[in-house]
Protein backbone atom coordinates (compact mmCIF):
# COMPACT_ATOMS: atom_id res chain seq x y z
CA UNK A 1 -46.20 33.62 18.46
CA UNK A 2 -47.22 30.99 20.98
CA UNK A 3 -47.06 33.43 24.35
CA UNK A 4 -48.02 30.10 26.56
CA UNK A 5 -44.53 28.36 25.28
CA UNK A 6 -42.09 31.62 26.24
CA UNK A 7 -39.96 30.65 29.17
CA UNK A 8 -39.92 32.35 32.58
CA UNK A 9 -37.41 35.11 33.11
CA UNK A 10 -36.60 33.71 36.55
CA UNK A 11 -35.96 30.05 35.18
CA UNK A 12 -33.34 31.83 32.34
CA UNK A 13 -31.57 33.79 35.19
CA UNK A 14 -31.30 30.38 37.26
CA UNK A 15 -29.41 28.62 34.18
CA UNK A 16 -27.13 31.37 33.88
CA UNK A 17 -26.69 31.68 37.60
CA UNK A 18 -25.86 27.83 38.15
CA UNK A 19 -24.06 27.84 34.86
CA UNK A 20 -21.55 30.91 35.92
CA UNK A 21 -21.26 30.44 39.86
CA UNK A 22 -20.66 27.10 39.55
CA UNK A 23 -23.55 24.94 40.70
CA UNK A 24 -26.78 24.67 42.30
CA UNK A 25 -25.94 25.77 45.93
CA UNK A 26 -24.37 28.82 44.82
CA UNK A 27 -27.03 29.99 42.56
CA UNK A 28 -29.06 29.38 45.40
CA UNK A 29 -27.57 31.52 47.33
CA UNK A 30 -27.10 34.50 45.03
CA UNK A 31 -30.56 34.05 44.43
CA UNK A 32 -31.91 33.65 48.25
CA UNK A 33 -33.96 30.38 47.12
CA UNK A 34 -33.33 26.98 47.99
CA UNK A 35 -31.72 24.40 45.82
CA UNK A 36 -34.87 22.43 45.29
CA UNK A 37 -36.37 25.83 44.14
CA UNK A 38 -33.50 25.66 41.57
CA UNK A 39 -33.49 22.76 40.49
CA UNK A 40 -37.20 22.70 39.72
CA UNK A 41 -36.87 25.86 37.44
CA UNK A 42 -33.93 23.71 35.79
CA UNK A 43 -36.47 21.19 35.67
CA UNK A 44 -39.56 23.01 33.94
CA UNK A 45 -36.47 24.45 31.31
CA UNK A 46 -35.70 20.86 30.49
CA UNK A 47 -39.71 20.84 29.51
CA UNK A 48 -40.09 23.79 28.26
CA UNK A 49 -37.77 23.52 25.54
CA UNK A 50 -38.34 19.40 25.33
CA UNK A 51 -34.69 19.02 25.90
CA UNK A 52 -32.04 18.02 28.81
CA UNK A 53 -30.20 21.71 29.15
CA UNK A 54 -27.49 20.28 31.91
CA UNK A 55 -25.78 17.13 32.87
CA UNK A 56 -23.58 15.67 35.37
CA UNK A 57 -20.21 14.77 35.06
CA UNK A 58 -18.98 13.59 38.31
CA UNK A 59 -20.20 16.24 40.78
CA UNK A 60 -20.54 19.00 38.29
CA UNK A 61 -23.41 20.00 36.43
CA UNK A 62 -22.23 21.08 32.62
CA UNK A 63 -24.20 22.41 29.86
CA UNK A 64 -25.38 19.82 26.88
CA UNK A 65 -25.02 21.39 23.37
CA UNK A 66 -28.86 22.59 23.51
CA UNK A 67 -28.10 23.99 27.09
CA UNK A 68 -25.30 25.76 25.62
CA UNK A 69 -27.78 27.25 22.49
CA UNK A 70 -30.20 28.25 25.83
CA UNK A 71 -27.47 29.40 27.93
CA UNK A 72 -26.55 32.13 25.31
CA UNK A 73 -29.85 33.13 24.77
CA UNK A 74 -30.42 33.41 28.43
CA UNK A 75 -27.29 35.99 28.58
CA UNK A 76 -28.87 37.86 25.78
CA UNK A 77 -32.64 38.13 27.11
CA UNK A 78 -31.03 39.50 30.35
CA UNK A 79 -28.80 41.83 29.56
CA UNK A 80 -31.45 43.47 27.68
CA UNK A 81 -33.98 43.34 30.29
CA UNK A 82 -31.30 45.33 32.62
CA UNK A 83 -30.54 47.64 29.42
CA UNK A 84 -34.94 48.02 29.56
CA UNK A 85 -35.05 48.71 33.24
CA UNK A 86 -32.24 51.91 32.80
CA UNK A 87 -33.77 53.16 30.44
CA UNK A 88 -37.49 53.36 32.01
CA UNK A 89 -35.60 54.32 34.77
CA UNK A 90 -34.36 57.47 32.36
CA UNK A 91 -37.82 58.17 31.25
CA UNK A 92 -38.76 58.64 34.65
CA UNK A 93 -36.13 61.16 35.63
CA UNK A 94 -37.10 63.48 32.66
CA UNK A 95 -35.11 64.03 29.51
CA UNK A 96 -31.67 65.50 31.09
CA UNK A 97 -29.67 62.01 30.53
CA UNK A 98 -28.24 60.72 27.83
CA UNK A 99 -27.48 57.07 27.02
CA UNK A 100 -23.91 57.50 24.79
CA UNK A 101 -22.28 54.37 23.52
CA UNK A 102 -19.21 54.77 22.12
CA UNK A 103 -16.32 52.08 19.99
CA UNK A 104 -13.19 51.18 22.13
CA UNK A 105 -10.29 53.24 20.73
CA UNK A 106 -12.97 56.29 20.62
CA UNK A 107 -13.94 55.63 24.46
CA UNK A 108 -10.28 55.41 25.74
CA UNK A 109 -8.94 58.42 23.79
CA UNK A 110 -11.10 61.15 22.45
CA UNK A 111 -14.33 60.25 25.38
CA UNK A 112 -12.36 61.54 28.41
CA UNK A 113 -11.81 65.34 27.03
CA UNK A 114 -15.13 65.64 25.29
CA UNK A 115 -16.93 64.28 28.79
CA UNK A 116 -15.37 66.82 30.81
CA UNK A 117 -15.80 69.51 28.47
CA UNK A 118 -19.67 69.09 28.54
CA UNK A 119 -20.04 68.56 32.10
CA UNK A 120 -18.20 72.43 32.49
CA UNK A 121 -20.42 73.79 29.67
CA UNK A 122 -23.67 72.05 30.63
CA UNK A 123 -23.51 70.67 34.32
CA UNK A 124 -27.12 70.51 34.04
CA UNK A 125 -26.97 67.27 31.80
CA UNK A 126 -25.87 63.70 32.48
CA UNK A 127 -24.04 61.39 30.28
CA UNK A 128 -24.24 57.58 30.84
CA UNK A 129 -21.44 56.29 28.43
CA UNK A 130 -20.64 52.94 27.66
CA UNK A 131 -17.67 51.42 25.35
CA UNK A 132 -18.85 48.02 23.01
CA UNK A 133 -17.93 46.33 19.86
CA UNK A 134 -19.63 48.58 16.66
CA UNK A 135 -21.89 45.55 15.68
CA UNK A 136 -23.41 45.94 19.24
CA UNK A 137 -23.65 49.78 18.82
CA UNK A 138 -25.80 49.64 15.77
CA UNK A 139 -28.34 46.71 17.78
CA UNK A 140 -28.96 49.20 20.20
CA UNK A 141 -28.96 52.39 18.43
CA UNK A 142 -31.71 50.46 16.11
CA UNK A 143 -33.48 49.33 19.52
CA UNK A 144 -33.64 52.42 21.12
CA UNK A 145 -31.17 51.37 24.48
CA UNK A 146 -29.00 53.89 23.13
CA UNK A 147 -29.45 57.43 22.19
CA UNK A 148 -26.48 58.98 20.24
CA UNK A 149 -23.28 56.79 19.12
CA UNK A 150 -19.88 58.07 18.24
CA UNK A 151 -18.10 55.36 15.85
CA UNK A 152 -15.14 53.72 14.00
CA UNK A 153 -17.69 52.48 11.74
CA UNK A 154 -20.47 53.45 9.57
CA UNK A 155 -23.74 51.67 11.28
CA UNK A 156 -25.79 50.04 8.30
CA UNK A 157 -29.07 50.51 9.29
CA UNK A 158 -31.77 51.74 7.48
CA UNK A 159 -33.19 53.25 10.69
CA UNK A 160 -29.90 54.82 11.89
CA UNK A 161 -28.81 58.48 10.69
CA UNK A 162 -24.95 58.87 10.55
CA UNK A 163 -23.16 62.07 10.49
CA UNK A 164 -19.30 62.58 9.36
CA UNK A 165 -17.25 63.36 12.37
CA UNK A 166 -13.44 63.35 12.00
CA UNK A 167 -11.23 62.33 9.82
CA UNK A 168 -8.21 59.44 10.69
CA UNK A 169 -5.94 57.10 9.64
CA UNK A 170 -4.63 53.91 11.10
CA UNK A 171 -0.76 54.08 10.80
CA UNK A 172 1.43 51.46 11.46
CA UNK A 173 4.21 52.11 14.35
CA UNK A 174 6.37 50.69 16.32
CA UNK A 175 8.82 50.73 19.84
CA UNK A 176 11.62 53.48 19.94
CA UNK A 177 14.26 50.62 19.80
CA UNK A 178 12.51 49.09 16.81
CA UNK A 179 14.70 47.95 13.92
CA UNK A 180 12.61 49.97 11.52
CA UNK A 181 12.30 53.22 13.84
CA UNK A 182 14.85 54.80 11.52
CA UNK A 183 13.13 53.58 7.87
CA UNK A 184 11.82 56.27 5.94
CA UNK A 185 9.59 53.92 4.74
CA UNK A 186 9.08 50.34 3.65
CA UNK A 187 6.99 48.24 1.06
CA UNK A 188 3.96 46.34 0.47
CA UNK A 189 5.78 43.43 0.75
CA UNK A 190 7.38 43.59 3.84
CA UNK A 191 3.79 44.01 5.71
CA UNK A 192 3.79 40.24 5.80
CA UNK A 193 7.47 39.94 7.17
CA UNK A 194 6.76 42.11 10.00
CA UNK A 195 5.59 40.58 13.65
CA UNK A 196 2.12 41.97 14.81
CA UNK A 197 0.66 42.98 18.06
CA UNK A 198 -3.29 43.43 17.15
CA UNK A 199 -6.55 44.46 18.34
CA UNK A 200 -8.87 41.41 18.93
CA UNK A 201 -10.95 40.63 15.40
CA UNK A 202 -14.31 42.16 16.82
CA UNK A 203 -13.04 45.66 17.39
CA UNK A 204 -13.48 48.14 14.65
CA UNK A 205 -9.69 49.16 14.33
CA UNK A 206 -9.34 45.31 13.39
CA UNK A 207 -11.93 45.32 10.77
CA UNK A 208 -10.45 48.34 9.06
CA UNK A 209 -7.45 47.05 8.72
CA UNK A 210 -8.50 43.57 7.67
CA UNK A 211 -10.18 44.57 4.89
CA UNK A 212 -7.69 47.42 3.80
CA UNK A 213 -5.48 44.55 3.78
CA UNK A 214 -7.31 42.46 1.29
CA UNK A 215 -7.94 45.13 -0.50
CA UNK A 216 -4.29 45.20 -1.52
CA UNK A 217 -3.88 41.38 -1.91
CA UNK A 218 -3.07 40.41 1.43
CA UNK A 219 -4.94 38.04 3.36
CA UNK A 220 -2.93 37.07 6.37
CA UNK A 221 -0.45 38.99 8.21
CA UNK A 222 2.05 37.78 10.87
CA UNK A 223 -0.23 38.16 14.26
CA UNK A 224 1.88 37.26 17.37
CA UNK A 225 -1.02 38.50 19.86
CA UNK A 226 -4.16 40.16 19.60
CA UNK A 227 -5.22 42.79 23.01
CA UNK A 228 -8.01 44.39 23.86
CA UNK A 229 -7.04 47.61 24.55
CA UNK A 230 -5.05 50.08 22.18
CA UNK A 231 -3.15 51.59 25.39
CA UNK A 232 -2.05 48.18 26.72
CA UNK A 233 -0.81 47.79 22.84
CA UNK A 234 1.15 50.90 22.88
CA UNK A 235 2.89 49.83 26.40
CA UNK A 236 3.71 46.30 24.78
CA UNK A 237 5.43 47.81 21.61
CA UNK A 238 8.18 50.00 23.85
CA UNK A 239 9.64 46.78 24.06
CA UNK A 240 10.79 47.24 20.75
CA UNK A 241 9.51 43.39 18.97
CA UNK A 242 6.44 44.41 17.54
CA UNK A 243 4.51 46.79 15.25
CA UNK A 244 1.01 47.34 14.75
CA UNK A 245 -1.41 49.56 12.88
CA UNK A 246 -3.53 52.05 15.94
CA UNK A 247 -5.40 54.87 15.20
CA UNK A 248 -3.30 57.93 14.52
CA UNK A 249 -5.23 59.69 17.40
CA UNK A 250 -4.42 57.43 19.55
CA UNK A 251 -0.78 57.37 19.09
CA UNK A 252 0.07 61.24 17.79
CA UNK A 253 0.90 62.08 21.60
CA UNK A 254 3.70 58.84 21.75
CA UNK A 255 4.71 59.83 18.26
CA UNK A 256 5.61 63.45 18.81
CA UNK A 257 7.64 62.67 21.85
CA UNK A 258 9.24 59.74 20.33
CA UNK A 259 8.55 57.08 22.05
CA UNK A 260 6.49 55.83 19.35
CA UNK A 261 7.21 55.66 15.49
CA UNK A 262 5.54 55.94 12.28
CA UNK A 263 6.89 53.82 9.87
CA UNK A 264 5.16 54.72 6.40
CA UNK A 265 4.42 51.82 3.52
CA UNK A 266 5.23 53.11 0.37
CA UNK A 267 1.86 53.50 -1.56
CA UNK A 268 -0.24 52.47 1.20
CA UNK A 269 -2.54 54.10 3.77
CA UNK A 270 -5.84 53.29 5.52
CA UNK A 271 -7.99 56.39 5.77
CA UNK A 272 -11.15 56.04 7.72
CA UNK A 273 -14.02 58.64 8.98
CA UNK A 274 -15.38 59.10 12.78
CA UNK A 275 -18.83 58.89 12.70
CA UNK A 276 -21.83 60.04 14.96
CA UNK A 277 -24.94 57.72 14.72
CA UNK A 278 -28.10 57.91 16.32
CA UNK A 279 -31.83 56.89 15.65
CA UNK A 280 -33.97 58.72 12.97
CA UNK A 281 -36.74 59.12 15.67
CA UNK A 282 -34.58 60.35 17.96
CA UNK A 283 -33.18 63.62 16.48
CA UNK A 284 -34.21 66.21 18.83
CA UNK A 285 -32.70 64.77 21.84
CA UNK A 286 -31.72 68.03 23.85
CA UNK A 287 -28.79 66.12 25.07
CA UNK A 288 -27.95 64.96 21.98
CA UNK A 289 -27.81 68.00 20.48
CA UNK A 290 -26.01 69.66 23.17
CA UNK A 291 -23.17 67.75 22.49
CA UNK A 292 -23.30 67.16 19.04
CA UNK A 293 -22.91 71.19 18.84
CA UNK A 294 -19.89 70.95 21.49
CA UNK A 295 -18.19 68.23 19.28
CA UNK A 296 -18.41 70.75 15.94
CA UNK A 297 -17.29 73.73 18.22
CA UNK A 298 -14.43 71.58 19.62
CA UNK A 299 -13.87 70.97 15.20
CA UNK A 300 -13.86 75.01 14.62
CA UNK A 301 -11.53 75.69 17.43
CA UNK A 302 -9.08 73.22 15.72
């Protein structure tokens, strides 16, 4: 690797700043330097790399198609250098934190009880949890800027250990005032008659279902929206237009007091496993462990 060619941190965080502010003067400013002090690390980017990374349009800078490449690299380099700097900071206060990343549905629905449960059993212990997208989960879990995962997928990593966790199933369900709230059940074939609200492509739920779905033949279903969050789903099907397949628990609650229902597909169901994922060479985490053993008590007591 040629050290002498790697670009300044400082130059990076000045392409992103000018790039997501909005110009030179406000980067500037968020970055207490003066716009010739920008544009000069602009500058020595343009040279670095041996190509123009911005241009004007009018009176606002844009990003040329390499700028773009070097724009997204710059967002990646940085978030992991504030990912670095928590965790030294962790090493430095001792081995009583945990960093716990978790998949979305998991972080809004089972995270809440399990968090407060440990904090009564072991206030001793911190937990810094964060949700992400499973293909980030596995990056850092193979990095080491995370410590223990809990996930809607299996990570495949050769340097990640995963341990079953709970069983689930993503069921398909609908408003109260749904046409099909009544059915007993309905085919295969109606699937692809139906009108979906979905979770975006890059959350786990989606890829479940996705590829349960081709697994049966189907390649394309109906998909009227895609959300980002399974709760905001759940509010948008009371209006009675929609389905969509959620984790079942995420919806048993709605389900049992009716304003959700399960409509069931005749010879059809997507059965999936929780997981908990963490680094092979970091198995003796005491925080870890802690709750790792409150999670299989929490399984015993049902």
């Amino acid at each position: 690797m040629e050290y002498k060619q790697l670009p300044d941190l400082k130059a990076l965080a000045t392409l992103r700043a000018v790039v997501e502010l909005g110009g030179v003067e406000q980067a500037g400013r968020a970055m207490n330097v003066g716009q010739p002090a920008v544009t000069k690390r602009l500058r020595a980017l343009d040279e670095r790399y041996g190509v123009t990374l911005m241009q004007r349009k009018g009176r606002k800078l844009s990003l040329t198609p390499a700028g773009d490449r070097v724009y997204s690299y710059a967002r990646l380099v940085l978030d992991h250098q504030g990912l670095l700097l928590d965790d030294l900071k962790l090493l430095r206060e001792g081995h009583d934190r945990l960093r716990l990343e978790v998949s979305f549905a998991i972080g809004e629905h089972l995270l809440p009880d399990l968090l407060l449960q440990f904090d009564d059993v072991h206030p001793e212990y911190r937990i810094q949890s964060r949700m992400r997208y499973s293909r980030r989960i596995q990056t850092n879990l193979a990095t080491g800027l995370a410590d223990l995962a809990l996930m809607e997928q299996a990570p495949d990593h050769p340097d990640i250990m995963v341990q079953k966790w709970l069983d689930d199933e993503l069921v398909l369900v609908c408003g109260s005032g749904h046409s099909l709230c009544q059915s007993e059940s309905i085919t295969i074939d109606e699937l692809t008659r139906l009108k979906y609200v979905l979770r975006e492509p890059q959350a786990s739920v989606r890829a479940n279902l996705d590829e349960a779905l081709r697994n049966i033949g189907i390649n394309e279903i109906p998909v009227a929206m895609e959300v980002g969050s399974t709760d905001t789903i759940v509010e948008m099907l009371d209006h009675g237009k929609h389905v969509s397949f959620l984790p079942w628990f995420a919806v048993e609650e709605e389900i049992e007091r009716g304003s959700l229902c399960h409509i069931r597909v005749s010879g059809f169901r997507i059965l999936r496993t929780l997981w908990i994922a963490r680094h092979r060479d970091n198995i003796n985490h005491p925080v870890a462990e802690a709750l790792i053993a409150l999670i299989r008590e929490k399984q015993k007591s049902g």
